[in-house]
Protein backbone atom coordinates (compact mmCIF):
# COMPACT_ATOMS: atom_id res chain seq x y z
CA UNK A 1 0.12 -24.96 -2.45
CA UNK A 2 -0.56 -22.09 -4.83
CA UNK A 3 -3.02 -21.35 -7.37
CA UNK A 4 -3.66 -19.41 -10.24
CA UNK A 5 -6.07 -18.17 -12.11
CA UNK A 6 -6.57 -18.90 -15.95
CA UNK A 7 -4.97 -16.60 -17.70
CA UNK A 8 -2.90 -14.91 -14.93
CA UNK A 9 0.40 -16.10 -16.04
CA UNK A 10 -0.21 -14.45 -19.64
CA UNK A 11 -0.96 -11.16 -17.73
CA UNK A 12 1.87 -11.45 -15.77
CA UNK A 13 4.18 -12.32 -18.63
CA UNK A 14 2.48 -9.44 -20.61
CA UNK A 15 3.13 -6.61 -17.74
CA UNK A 16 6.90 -8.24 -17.44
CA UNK A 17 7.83 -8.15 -21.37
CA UNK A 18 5.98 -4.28 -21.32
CA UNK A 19 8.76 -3.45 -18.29
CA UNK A 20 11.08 -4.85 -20.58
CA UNK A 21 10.06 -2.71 -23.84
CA UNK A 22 10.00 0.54 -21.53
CA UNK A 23 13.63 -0.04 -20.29
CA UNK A 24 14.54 -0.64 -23.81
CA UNK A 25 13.30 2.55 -25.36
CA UNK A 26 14.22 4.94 -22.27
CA UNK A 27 17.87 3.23 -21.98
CA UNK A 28 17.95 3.91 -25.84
CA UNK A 29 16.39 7.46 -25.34
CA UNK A 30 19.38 8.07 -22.74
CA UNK A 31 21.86 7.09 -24.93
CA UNK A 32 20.70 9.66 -27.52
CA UNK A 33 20.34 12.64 -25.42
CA UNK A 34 23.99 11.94 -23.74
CA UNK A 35 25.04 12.00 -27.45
CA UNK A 36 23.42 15.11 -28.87
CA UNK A 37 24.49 16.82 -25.40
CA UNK A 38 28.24 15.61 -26.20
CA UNK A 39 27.82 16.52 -29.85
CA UNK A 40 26.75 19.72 -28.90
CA UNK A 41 29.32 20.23 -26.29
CA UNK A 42 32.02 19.11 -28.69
CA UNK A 43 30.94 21.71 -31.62
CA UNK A 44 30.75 24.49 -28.77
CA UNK A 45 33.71 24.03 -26.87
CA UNK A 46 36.44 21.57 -28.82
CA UNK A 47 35.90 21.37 -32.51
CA UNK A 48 33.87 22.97 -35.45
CA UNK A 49 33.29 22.87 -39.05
CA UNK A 50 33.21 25.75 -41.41
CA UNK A 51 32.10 25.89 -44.58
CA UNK A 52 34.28 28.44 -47.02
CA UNK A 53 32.42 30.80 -49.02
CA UNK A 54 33.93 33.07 -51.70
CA UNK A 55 37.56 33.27 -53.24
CA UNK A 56 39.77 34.95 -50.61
CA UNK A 57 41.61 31.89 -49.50
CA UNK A 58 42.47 30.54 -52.63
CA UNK A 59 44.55 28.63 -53.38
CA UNK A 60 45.08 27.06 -49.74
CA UNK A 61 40.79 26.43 -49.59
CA UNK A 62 38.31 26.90 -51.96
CA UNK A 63 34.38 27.00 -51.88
CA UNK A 64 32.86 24.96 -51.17
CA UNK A 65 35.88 23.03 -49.07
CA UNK A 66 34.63 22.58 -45.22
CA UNK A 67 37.27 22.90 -42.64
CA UNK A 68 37.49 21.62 -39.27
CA UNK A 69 38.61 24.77 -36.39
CA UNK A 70 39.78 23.67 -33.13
CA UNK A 71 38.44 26.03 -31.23
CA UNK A 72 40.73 24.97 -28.18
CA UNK A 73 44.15 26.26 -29.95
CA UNK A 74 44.36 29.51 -28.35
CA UNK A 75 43.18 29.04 -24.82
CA UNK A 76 46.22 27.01 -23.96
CA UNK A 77 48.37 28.12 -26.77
CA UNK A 78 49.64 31.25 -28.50
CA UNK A 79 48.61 32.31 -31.87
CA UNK A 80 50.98 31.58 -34.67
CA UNK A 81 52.32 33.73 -37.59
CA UNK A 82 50.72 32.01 -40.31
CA UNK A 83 48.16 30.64 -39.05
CA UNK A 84 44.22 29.92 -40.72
CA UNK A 85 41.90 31.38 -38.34
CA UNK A 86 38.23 31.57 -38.19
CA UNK A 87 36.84 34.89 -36.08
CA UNK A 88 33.55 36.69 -35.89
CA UNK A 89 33.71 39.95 -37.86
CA UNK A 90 30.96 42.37 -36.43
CA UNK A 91 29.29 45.09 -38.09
CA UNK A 92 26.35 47.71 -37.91
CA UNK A 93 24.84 50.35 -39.98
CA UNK A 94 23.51 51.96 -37.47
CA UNK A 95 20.61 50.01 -36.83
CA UNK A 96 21.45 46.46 -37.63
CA UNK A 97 23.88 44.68 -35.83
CA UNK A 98 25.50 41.39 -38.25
CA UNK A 99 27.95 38.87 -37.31
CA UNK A 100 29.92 37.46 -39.85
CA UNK A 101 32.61 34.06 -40.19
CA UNK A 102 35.69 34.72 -42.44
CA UNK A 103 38.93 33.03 -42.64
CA UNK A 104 42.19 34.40 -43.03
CA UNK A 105 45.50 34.06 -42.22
CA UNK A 106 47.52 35.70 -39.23
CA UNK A 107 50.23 37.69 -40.51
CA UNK A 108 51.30 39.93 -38.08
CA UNK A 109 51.36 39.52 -34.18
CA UNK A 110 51.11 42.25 -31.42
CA UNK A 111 53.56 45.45 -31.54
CA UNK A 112 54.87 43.98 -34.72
CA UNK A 113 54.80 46.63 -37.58
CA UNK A 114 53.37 45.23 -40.84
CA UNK A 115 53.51 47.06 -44.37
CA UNK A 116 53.24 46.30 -47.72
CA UNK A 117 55.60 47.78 -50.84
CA UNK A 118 55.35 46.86 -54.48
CA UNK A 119 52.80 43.88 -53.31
CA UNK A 120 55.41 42.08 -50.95
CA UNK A 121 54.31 42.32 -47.35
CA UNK A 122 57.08 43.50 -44.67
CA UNK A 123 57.32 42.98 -40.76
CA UNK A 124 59.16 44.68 -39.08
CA UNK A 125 60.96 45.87 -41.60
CA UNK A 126 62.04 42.41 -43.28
CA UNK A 127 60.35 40.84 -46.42
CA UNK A 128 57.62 37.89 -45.26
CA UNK A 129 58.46 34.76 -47.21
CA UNK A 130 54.37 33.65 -48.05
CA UNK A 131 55.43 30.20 -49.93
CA UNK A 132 51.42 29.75 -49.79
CA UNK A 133 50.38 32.76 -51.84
CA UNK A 134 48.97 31.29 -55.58
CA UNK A 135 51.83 31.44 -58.09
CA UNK A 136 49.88 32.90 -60.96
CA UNK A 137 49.09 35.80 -59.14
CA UNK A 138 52.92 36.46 -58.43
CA UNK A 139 53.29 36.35 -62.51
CA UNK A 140 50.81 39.12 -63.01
CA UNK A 141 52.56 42.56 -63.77
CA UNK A 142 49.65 45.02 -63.18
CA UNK A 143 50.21 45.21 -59.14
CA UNK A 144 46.62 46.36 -57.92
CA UNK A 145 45.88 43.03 -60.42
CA UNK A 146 48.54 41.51 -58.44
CA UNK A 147 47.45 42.78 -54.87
CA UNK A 148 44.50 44.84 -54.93
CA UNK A 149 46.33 47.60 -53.07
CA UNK A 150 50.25 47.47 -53.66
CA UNK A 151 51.24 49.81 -51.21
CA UNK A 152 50.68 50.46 -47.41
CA UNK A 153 51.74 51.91 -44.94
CA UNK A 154 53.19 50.29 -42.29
CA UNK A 155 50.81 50.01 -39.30
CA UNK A 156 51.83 48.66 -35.44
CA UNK A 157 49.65 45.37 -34.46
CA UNK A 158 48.28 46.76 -31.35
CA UNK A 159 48.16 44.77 -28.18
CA UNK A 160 45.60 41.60 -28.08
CA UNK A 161 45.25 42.29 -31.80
CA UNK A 162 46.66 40.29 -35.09
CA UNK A 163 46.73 41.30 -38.38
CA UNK A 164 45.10 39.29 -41.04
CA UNK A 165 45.41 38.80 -45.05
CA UNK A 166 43.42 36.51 -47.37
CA UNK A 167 45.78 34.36 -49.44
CA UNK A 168 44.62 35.79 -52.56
CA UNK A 169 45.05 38.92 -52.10
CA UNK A 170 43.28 40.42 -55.34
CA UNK A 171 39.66 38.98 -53.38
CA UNK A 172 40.48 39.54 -50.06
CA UNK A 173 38.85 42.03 -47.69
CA UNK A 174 41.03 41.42 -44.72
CA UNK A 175 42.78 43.67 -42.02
CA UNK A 176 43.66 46.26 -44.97
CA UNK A 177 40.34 47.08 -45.15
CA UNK A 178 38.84 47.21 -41.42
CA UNK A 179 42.40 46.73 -39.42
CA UNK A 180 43.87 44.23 -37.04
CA UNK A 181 41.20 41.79 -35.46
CA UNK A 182 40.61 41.25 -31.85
CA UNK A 183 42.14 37.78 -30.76
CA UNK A 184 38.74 37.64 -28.34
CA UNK A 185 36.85 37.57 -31.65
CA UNK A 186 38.87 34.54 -32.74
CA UNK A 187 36.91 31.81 -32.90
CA UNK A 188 39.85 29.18 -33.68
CA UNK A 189 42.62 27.76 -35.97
CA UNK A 190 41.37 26.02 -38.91
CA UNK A 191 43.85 22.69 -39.50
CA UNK A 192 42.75 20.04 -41.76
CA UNK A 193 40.41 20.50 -44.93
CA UNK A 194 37.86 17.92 -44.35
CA UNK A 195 35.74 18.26 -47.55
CA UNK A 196 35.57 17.29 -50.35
CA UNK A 197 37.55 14.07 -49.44
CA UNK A 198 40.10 14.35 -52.83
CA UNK A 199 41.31 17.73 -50.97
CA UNK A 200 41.91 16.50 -47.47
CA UNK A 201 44.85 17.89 -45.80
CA UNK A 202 46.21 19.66 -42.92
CA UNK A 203 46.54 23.37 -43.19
């Protein structure tokens, strides 16, 4: 025969529902850090959104669309002619060291040799057909209106290096300006617009 003392069931059934309550909150407390931690592991290593500032990419993106890289595309595949890539532009004046996201797209791939006549860009010699290029600029006549810089000459990709243009090429300060980008500063491919939600689409 057992006995028990008044009140030593509600104890007991107080200490029991207050085991309860802490498994609760720390199973719930697990569940968010495995989230953040796969969030986070997700926006460093698989995918990433970018947020496009200024007019160089118009009309393919425009500020302020948001894009989503997949920063996977070139460690198990090749880089593309083409191609919308996001990379890390570094600079320095001497003393300050600044890291910069732009966007562009790859036109010319290593030990290809890419120049630019009358505003149409060759490789290797033959015209590039750039059916993504805005179709008023094409109407303007003025060419550095056109193009910003009309003619140049033509310059060899080197190795582990691509050579990138901004779609509108009047706004652009892209690989004619500070030459072919590293692929290691490549951060990945940009491939579907994911805001605002009237201009989704893949890239």
């Amino acid at each position: 025969m057992s006995f028990e003392l008044p009140g030593e069931t509600d104890v007991v059934g107080a200490r029991s529902r207050a085991r309860d309550s802490f498994r609760v909150v720390r199973d719930w407390v697990v569940v968010l850090v495995v989230a953040l931690l796969v969030a986070f592991g997700i926006r460093t290593f698989v995918l990433q959104q970018f947020y496009i500032s200024g007019p160089s990419m118009e009309s393919t993106l425009f500020q302020p669309n948001r894009v989503l890289v997949n920063k996977l595309s070139y460690r198990y595949g090749d880089i593309d002619r083409g191609d919308v890539v996001v990379f890390d532009r570094v600079t320095s004046n001497g003393r300050d060291v600044q890291h910069d996201d732009l966007i562009k797209r790859v036109i010319a791939l290593p030990g290809e040799s890419v120049s630019i006549m009358g505003c149409v860009v060759y490789v290797d010699g033959k015209q590039l057909v750039e059916p993504y290029l805005p179709e008023q600029g094409a109407q303007r006549v003025d060419l550095v209106e056109r193009c910003r810089q009309p003619e140049m000459a033509a310059v060899v990709v080197p190795d582990g290096q691509v050579f990138v243009l901004g779609d509108n090429r009047p706004q652009s300060m892209d690989s004619r300006v500070f030459g072919p980008v590293d692929k290691k500063s490549i951060v990945g491919r940009a491939f579907v617009v994911i805001w605002p939600i009237s201009r989704w689409r893949w890239l």
